[in-house]
PDB file of N, CA and C in Angstrom:
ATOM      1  N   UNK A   1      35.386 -54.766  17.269  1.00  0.00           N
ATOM      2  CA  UNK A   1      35.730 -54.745  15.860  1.00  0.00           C
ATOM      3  C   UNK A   1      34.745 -55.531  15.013  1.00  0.00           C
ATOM      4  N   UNK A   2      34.870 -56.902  15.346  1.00  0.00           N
ATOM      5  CA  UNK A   2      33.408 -57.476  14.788  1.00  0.00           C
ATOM      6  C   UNK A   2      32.200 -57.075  14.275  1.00  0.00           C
ATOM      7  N   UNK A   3      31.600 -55.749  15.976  1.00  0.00           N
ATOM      8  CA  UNK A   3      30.288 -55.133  15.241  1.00  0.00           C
ATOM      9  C   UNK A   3      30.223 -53.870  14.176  1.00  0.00           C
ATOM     10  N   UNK A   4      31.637 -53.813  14.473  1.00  0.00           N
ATOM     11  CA  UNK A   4      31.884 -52.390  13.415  1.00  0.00           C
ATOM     12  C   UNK A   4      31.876 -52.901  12.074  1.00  0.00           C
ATOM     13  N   UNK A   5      32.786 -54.540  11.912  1.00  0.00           N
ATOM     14  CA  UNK A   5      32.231 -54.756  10.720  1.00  0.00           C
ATOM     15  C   UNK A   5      31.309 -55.545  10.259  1.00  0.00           C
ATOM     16  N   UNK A   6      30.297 -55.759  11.287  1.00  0.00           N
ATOM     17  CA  UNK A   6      29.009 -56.294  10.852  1.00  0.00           C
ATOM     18  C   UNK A   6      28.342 -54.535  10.270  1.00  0.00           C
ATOM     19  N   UNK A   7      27.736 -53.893  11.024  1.00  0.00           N
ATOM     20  CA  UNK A   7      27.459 -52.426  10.244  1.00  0.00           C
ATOM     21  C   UNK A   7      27.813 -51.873   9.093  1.00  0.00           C
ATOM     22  N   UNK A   8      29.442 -51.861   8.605  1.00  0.00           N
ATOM     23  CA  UNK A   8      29.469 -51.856   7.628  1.00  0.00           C
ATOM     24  C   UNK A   8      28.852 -52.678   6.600  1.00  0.00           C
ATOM     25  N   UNK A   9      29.382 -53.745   6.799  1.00  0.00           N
ATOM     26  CA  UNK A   9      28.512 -54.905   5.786  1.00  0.00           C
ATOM     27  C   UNK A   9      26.431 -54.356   5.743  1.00  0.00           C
ATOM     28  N   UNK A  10      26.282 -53.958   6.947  1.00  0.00           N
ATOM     29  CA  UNK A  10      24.534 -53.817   6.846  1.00  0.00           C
ATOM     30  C   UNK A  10      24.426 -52.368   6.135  1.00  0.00           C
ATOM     31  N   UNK A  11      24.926 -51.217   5.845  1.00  0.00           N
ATOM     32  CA  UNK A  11      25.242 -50.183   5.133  1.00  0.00           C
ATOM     33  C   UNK A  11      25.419 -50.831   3.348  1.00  0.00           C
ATOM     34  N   UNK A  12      26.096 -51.512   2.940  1.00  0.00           N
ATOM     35  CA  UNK A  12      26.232 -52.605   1.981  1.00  0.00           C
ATOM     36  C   UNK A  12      24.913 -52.725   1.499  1.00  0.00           C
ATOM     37  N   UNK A  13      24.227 -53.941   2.023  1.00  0.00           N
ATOM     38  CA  UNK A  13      22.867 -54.105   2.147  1.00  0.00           C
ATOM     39  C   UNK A  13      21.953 -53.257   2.283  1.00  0.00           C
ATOM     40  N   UNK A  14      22.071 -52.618   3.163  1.00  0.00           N
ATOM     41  CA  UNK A  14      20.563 -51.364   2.967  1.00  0.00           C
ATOM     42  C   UNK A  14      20.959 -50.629   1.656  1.00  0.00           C
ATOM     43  N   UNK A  15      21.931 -50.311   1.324  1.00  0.00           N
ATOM     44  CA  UNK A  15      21.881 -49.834  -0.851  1.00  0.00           C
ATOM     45  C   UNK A  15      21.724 -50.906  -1.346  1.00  0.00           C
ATOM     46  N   UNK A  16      21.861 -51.809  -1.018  1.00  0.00           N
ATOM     47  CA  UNK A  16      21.211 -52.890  -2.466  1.00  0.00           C
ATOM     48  C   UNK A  16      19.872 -52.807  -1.997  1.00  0.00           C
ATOM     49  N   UNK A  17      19.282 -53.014  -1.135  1.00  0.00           N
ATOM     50  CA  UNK A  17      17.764 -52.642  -1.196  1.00  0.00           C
ATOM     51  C   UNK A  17      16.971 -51.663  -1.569  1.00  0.00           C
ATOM     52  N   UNK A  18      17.804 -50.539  -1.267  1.00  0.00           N
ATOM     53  CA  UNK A  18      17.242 -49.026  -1.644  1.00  0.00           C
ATOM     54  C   UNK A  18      17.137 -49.229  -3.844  1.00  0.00           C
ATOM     55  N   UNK A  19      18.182 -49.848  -4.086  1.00  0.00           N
ATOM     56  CA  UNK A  19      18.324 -50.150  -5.289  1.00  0.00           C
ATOM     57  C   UNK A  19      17.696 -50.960  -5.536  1.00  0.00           C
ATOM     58  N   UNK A  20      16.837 -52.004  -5.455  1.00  0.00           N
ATOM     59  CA  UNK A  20      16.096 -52.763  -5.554  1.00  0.00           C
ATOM     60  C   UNK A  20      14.262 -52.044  -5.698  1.00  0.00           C
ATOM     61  N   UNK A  21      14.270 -51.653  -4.408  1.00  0.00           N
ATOM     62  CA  UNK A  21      13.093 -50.872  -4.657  1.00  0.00           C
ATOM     63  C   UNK A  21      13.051 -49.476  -5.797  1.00  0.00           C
ATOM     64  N   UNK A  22      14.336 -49.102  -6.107  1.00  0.00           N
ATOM     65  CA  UNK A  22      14.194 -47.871  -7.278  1.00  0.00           C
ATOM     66  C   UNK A  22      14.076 -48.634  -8.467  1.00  0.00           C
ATOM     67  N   UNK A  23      14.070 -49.743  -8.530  1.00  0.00           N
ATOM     68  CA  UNK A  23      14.428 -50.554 -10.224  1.00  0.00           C
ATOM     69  C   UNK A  23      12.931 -51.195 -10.076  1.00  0.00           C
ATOM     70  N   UNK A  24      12.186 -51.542  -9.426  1.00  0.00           N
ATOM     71  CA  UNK A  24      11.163 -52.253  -9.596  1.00  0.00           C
ATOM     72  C   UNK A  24      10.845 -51.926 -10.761  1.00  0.00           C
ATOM     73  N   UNK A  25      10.247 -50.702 -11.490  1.00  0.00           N
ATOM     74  CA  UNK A  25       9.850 -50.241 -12.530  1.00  0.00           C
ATOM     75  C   UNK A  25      10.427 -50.716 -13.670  1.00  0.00           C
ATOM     76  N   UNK A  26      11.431 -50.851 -13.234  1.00  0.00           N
ATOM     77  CA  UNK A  26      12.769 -51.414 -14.672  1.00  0.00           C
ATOM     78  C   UNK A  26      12.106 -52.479 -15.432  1.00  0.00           C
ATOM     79  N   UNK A  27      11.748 -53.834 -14.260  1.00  0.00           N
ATOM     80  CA  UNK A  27      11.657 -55.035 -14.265  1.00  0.00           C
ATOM     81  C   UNK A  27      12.435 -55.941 -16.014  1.00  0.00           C
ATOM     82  N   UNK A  28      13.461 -55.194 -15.537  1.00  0.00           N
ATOM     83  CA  UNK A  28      14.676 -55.819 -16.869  1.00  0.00           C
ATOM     84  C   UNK A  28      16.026 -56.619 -15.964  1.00  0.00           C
ATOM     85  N   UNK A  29      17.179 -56.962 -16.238  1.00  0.00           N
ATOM     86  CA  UNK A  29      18.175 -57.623 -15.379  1.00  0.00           C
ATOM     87  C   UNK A  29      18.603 -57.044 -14.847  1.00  0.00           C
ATOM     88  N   UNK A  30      18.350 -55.921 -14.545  1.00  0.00           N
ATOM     89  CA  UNK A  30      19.293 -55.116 -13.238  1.00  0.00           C
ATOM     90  C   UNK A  30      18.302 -55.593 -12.129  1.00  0.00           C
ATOM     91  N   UNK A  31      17.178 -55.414 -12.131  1.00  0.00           N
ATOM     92  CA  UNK A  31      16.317 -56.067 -11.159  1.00  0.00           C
ATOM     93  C   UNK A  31      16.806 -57.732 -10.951  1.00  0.00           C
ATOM     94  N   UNK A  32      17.019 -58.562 -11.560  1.00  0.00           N
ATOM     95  CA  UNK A  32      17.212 -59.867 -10.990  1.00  0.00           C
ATOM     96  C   UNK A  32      18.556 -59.883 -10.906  1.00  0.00           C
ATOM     97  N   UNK A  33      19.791 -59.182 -10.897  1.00  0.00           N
ATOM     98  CA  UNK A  33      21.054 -58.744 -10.795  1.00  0.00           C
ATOM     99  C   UNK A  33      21.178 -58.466  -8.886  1.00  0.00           C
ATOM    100  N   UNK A  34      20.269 -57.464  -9.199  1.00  0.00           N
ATOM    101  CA  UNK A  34      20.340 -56.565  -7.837  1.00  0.00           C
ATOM    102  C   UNK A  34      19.892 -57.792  -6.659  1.00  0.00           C
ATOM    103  N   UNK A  35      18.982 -58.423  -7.352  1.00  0.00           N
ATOM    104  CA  UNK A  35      17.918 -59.503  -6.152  1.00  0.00           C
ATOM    105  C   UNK A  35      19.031 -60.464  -5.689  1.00  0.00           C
ATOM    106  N   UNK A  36      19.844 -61.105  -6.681  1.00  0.00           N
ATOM    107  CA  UNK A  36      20.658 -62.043  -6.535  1.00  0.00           C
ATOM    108  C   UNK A  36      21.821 -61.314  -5.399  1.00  0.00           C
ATOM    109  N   UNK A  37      22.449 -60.103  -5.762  1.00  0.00           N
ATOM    110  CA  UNK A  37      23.591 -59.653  -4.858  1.00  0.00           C
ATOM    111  C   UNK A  37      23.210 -59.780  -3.190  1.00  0.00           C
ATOM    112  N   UNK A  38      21.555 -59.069  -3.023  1.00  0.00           N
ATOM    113  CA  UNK A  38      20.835 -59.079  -2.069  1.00  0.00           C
ATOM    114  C   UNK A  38      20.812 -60.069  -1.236  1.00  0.00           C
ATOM    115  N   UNK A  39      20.315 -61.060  -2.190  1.00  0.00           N
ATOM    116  CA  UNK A  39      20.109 -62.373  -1.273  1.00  0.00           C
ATOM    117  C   UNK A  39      21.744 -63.133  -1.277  1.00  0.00           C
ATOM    118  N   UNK A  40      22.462 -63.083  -1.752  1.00  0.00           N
ATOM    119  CA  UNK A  40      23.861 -63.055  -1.101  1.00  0.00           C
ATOM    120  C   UNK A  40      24.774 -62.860  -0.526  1.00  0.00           C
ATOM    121  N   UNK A  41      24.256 -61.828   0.194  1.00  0.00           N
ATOM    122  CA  UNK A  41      24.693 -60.715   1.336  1.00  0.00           C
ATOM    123  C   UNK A  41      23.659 -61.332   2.436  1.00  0.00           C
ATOM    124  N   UNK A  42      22.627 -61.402   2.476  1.00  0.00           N
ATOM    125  CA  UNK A  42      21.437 -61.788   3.521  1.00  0.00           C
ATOM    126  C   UNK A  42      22.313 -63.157   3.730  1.00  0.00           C
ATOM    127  N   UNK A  43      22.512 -64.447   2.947  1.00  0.00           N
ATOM    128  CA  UNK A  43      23.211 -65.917   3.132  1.00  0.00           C
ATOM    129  C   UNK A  43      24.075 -65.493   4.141  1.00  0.00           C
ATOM    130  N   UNK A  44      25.143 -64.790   3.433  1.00  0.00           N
ATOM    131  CA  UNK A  44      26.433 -64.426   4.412  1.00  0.00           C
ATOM    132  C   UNK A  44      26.735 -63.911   5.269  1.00  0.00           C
ATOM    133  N   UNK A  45      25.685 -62.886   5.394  1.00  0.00           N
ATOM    134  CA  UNK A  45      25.024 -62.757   7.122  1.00  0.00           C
ATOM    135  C   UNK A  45      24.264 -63.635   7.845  1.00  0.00           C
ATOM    136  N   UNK A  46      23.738 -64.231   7.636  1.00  0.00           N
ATOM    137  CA  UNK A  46      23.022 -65.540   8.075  1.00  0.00           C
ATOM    138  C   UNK A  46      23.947 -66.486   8.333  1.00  0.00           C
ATOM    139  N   UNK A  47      25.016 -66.792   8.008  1.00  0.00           N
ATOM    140  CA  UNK A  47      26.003 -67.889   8.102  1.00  0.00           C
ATOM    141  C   UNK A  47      26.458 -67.733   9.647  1.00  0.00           C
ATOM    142  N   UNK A  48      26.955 -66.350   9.404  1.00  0.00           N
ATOM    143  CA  UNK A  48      27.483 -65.652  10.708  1.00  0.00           C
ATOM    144  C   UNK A  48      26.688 -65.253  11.568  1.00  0.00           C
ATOM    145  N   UNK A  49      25.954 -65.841  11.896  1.00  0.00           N
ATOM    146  CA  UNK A  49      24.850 -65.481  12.771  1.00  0.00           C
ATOM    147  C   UNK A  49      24.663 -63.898  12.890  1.00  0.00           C
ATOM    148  N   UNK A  50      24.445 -63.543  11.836  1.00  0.00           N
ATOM    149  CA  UNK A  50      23.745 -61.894  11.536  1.00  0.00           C
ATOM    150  C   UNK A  50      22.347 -62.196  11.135  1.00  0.00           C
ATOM    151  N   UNK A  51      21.300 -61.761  12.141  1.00  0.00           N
ATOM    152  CA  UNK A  51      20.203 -62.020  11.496  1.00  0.00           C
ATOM    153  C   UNK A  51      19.137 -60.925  11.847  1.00  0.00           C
ATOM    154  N   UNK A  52      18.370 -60.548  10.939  1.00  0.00           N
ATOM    155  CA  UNK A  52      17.655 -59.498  10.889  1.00  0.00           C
ATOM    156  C   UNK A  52      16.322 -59.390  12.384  1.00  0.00           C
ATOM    157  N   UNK A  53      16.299 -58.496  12.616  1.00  0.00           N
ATOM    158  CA  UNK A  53      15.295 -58.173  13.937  1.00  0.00           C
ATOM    159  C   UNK A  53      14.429 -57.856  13.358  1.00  0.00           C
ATOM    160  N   UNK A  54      12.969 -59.219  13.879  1.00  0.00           N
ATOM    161  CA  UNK A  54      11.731 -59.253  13.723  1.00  0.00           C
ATOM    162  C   UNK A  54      11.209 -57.433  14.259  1.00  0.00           C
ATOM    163  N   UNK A  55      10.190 -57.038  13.344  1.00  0.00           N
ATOM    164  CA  UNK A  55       9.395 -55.320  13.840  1.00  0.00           C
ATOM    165  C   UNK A  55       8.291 -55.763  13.427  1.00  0.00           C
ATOM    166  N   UNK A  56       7.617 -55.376  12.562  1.00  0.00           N
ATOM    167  CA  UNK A  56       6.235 -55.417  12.329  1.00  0.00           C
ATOM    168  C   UNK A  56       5.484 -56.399  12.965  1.00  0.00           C
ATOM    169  N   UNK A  57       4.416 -55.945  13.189  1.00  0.00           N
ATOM    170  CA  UNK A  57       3.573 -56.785  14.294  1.00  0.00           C
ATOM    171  C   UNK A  57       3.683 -57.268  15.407  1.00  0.00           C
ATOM    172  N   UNK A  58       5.262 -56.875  15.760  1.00  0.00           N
ATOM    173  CA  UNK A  58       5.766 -57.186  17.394  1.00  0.00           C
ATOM    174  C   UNK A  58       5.471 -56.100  18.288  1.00  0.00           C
ATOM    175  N   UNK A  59       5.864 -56.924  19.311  1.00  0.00           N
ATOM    176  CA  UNK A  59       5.604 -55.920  20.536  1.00  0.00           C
ATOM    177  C   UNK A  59       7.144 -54.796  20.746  1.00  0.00           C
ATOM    178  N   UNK A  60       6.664 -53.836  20.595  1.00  0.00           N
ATOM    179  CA  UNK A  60       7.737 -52.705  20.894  1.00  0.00           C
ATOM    180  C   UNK A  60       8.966 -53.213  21.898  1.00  0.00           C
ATOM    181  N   UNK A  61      10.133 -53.031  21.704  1.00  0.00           N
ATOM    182  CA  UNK A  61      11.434 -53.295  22.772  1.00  0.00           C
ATOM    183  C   UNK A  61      12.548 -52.612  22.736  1.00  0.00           C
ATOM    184  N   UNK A  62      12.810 -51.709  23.097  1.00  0.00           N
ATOM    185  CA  UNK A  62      13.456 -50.545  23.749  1.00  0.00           C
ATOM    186  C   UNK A  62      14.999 -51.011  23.119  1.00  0.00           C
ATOM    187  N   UNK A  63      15.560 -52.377  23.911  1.00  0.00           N
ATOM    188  CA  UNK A  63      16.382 -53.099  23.334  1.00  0.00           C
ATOM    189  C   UNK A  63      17.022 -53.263  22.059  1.00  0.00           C
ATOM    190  N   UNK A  64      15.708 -53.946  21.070  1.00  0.00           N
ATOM    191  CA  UNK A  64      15.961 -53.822  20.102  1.00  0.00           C
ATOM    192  C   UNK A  64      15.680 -53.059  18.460  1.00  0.00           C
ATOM    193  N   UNK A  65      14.631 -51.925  19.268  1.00  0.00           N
ATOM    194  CA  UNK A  65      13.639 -51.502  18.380  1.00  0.00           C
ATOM    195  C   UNK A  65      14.336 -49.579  19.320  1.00  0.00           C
ATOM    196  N   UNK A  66      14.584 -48.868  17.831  1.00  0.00           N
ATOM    197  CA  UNK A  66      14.668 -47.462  18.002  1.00  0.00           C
ATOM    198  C   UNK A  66      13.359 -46.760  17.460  1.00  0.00           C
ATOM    199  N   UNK A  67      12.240 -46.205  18.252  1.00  0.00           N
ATOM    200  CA  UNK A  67      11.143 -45.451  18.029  1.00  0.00           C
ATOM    201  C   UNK A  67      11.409 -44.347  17.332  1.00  0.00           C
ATOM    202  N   UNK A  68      10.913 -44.398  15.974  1.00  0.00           N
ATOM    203  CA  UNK A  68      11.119 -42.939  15.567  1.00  0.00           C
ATOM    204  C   UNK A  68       9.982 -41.837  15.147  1.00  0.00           C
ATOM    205  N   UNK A  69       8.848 -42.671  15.185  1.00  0.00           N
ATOM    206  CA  UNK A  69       7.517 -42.112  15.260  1.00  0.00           C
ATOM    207  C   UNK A  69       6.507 -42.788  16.072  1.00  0.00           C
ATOM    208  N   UNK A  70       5.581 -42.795  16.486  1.00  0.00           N
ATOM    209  CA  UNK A  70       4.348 -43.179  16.720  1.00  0.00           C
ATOM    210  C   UNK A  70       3.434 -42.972  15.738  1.00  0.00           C
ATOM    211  N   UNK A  71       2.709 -43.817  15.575  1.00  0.00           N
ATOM    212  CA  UNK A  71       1.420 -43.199  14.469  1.00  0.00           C
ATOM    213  C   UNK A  71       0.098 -44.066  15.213  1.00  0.00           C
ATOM    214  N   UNK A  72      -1.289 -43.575  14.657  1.00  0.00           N
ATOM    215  CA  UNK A  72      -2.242 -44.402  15.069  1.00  0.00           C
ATOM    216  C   UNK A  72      -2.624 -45.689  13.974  1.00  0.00           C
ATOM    217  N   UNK A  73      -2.715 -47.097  14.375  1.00  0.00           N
ATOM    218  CA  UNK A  73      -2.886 -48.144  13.487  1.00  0.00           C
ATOM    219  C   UNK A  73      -4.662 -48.220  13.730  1.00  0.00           C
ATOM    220  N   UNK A  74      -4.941 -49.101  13.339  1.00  0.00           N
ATOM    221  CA  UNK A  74      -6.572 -49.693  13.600  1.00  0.00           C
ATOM    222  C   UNK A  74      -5.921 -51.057  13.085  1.00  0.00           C
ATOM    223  N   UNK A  75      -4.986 -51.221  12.589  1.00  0.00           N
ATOM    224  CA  UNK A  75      -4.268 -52.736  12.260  1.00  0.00           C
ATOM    225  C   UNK A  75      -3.544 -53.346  13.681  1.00  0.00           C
ATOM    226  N   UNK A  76      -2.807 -52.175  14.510  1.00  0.00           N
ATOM    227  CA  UNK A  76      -2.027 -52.663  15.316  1.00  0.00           C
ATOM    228  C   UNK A  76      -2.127 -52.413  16.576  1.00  0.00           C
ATOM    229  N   UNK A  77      -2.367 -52.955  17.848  1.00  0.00           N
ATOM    230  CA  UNK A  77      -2.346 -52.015  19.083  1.00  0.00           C
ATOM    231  C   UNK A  77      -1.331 -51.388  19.500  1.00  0.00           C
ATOM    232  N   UNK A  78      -1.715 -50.481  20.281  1.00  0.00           N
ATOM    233  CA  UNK A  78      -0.767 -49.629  21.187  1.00  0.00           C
ATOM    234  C   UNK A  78       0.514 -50.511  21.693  1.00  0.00           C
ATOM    235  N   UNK A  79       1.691 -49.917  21.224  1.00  0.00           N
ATOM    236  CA  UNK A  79       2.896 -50.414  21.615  1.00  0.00           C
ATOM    237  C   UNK A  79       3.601 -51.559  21.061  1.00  0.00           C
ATOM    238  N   UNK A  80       2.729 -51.636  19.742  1.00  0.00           N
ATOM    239  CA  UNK A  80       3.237 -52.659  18.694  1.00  0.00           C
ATOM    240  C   UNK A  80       4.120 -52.091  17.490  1.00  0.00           C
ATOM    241  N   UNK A  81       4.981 -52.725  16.883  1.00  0.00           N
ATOM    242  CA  UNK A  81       5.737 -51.998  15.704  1.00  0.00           C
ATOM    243  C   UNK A  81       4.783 -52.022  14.420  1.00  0.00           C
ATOM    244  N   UNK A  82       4.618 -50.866  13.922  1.00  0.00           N
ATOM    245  CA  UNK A  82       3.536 -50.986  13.004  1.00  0.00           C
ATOM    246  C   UNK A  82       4.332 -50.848  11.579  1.00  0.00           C
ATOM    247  N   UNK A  83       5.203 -49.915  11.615  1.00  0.00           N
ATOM    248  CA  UNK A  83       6.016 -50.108  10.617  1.00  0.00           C
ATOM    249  C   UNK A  83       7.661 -49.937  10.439  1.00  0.00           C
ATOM    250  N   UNK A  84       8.299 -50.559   9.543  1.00  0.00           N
ATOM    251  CA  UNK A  84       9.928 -50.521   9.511  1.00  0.00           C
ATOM    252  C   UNK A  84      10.339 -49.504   8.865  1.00  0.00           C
ATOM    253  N   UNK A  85      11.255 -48.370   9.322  1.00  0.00           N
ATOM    254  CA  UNK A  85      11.925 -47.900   8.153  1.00  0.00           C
ATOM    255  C   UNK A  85      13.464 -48.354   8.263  1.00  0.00           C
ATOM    256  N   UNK A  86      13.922 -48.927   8.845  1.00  0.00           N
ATOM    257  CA  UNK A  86      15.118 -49.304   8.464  1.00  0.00           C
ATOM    258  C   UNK A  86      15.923 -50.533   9.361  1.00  0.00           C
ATOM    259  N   UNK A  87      15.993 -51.597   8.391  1.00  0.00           N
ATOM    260  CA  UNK A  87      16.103 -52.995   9.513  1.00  0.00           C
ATOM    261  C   UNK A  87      17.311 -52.901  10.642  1.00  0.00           C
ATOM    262  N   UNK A  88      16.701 -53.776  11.281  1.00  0.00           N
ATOM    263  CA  UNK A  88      17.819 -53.596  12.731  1.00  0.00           C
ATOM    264  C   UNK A  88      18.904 -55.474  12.180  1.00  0.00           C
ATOM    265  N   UNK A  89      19.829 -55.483  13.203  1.00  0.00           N
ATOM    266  CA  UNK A  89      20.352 -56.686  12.757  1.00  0.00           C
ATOM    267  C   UNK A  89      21.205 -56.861  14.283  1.00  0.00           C
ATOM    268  N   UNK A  90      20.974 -58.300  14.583  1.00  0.00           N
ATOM    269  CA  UNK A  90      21.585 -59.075  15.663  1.00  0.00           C
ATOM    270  C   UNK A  90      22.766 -59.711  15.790  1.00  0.00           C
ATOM    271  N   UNK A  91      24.040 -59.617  15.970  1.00  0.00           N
ATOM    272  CA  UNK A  91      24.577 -60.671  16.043  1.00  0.00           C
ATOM    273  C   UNK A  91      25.208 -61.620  16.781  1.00  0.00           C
ATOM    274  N   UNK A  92      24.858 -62.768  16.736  1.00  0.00           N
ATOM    275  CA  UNK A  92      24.475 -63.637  18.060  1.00  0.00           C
ATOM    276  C   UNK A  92      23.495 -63.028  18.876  1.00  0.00           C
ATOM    277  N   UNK A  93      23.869 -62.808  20.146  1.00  0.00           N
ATOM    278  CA  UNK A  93      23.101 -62.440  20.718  1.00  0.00           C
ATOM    279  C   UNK A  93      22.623 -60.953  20.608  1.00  0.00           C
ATOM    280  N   UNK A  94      24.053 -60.029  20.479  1.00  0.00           N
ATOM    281  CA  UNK A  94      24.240 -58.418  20.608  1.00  0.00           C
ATOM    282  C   UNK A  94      23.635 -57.675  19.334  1.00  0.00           C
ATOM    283  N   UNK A  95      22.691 -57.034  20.243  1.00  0.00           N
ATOM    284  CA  UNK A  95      22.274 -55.744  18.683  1.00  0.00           C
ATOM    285  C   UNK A  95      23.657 -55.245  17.882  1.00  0.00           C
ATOM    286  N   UNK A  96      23.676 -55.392  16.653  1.00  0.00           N
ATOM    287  CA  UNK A  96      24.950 -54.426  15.919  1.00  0.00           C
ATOM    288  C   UNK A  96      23.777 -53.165  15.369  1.00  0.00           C
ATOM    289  N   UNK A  97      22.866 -53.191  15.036  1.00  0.00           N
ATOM    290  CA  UNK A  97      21.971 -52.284  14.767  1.00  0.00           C
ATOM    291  C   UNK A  97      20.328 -52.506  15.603  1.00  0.00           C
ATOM    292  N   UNK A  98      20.079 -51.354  15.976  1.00  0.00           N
ATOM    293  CA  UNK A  98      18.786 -51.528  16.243  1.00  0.00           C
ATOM    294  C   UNK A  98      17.922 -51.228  14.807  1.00  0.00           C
ATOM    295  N   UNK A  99      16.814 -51.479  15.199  1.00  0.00           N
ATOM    296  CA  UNK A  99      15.962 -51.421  14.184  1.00  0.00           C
ATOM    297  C   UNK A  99      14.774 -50.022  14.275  1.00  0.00           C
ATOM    298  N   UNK A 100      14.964 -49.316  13.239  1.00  0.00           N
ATOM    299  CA  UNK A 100      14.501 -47.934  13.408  1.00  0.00           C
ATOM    300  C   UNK A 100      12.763 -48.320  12.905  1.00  0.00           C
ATOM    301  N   UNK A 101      11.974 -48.137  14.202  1.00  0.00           N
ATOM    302  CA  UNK A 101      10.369 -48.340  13.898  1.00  0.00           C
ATOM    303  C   UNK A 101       9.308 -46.917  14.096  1.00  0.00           C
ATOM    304  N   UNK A 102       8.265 -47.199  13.229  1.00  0.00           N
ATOM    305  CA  UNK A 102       7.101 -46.907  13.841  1.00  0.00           C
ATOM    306  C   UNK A 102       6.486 -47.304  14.439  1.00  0.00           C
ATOM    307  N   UNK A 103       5.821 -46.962  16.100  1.00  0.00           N
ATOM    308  CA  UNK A 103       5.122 -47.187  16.876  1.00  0.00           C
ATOM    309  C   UNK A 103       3.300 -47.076  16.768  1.00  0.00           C
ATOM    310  N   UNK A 104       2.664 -48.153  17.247  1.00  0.00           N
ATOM    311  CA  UNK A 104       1.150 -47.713  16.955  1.00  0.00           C
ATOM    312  C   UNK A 104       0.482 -46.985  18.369  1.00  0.00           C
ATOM    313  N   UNK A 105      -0.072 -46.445  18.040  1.00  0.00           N
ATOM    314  CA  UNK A 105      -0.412 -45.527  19.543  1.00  0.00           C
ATOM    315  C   UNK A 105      -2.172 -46.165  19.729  1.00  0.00           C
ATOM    316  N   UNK A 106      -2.089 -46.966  18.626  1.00  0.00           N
ATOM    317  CA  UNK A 106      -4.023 -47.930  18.823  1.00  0.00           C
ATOM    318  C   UNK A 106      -4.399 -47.137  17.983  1.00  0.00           C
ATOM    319  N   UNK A 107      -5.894 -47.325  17.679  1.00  0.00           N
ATOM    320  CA  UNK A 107      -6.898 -47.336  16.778  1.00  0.00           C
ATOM    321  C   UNK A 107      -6.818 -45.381  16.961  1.00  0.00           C
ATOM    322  N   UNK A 108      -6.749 -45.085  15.616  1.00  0.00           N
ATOM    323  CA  UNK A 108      -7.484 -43.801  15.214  1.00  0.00           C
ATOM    324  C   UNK A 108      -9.284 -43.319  16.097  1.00  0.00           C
ATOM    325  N   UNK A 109      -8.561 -42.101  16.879  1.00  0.00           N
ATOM    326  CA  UNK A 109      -9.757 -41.432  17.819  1.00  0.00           C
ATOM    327  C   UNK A 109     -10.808 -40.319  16.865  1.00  0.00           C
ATOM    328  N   UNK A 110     -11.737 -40.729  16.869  1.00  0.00           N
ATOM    329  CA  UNK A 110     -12.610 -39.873  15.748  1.00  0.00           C
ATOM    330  C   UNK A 110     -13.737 -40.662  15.388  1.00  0.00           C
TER     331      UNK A 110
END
């Protein structure tokens, strides 16, 4: 029950972010509205030991990282997370979400 409602709560959060990044343009108070709800949701997961799973620039982990592409980096080697599309989250110890990545397959061949 716990992780069901840790997920919900991270569903919560991933729309205030999605909303965050659509308002950038705004840069009026819905933008520092939205930032504030954000980072008040991040606290209160953090309290509870909900805490977001490191991706970018790590080493790929099956565990905690869901592959949803590969791409080629020249930034990242083979089998590193090169990019996030959608954060994963821990709590305590147990994945409640994995974290949906792009994989680097190494340097562009050409």
């Amino acid at each position: 029950r716990l992780l069901r409602f840790g997920r919900d709560w991270l569903t919560v959060l991933d729309s205030v972010e999605r909303a965050l990044t659509a308002a950038q343009g705004d840069g009026g108070g819905l933008v520092a509205g939205v930032k504030l709800v954000s980072s008040q949701l991040q606290s209160v997961l953090n309290q509870h030991q909900c805490v977001r799973i490191e991706t970018v620039g790590t080493p790929f982990d099956p565990n905690i990282h869901q592959a949803i592409a590969q791409e080629a980096s020249s930034e990242f080697p083979a089998g590193t997370v090169s990019r996030e599309a959608q954060s994963g989250y821990k709590l305590f110890d147990r994945v409640v979400r994995p974290a949906q990545v792009f994989v680097s397959t190494g340097a562009p061949v050409g």
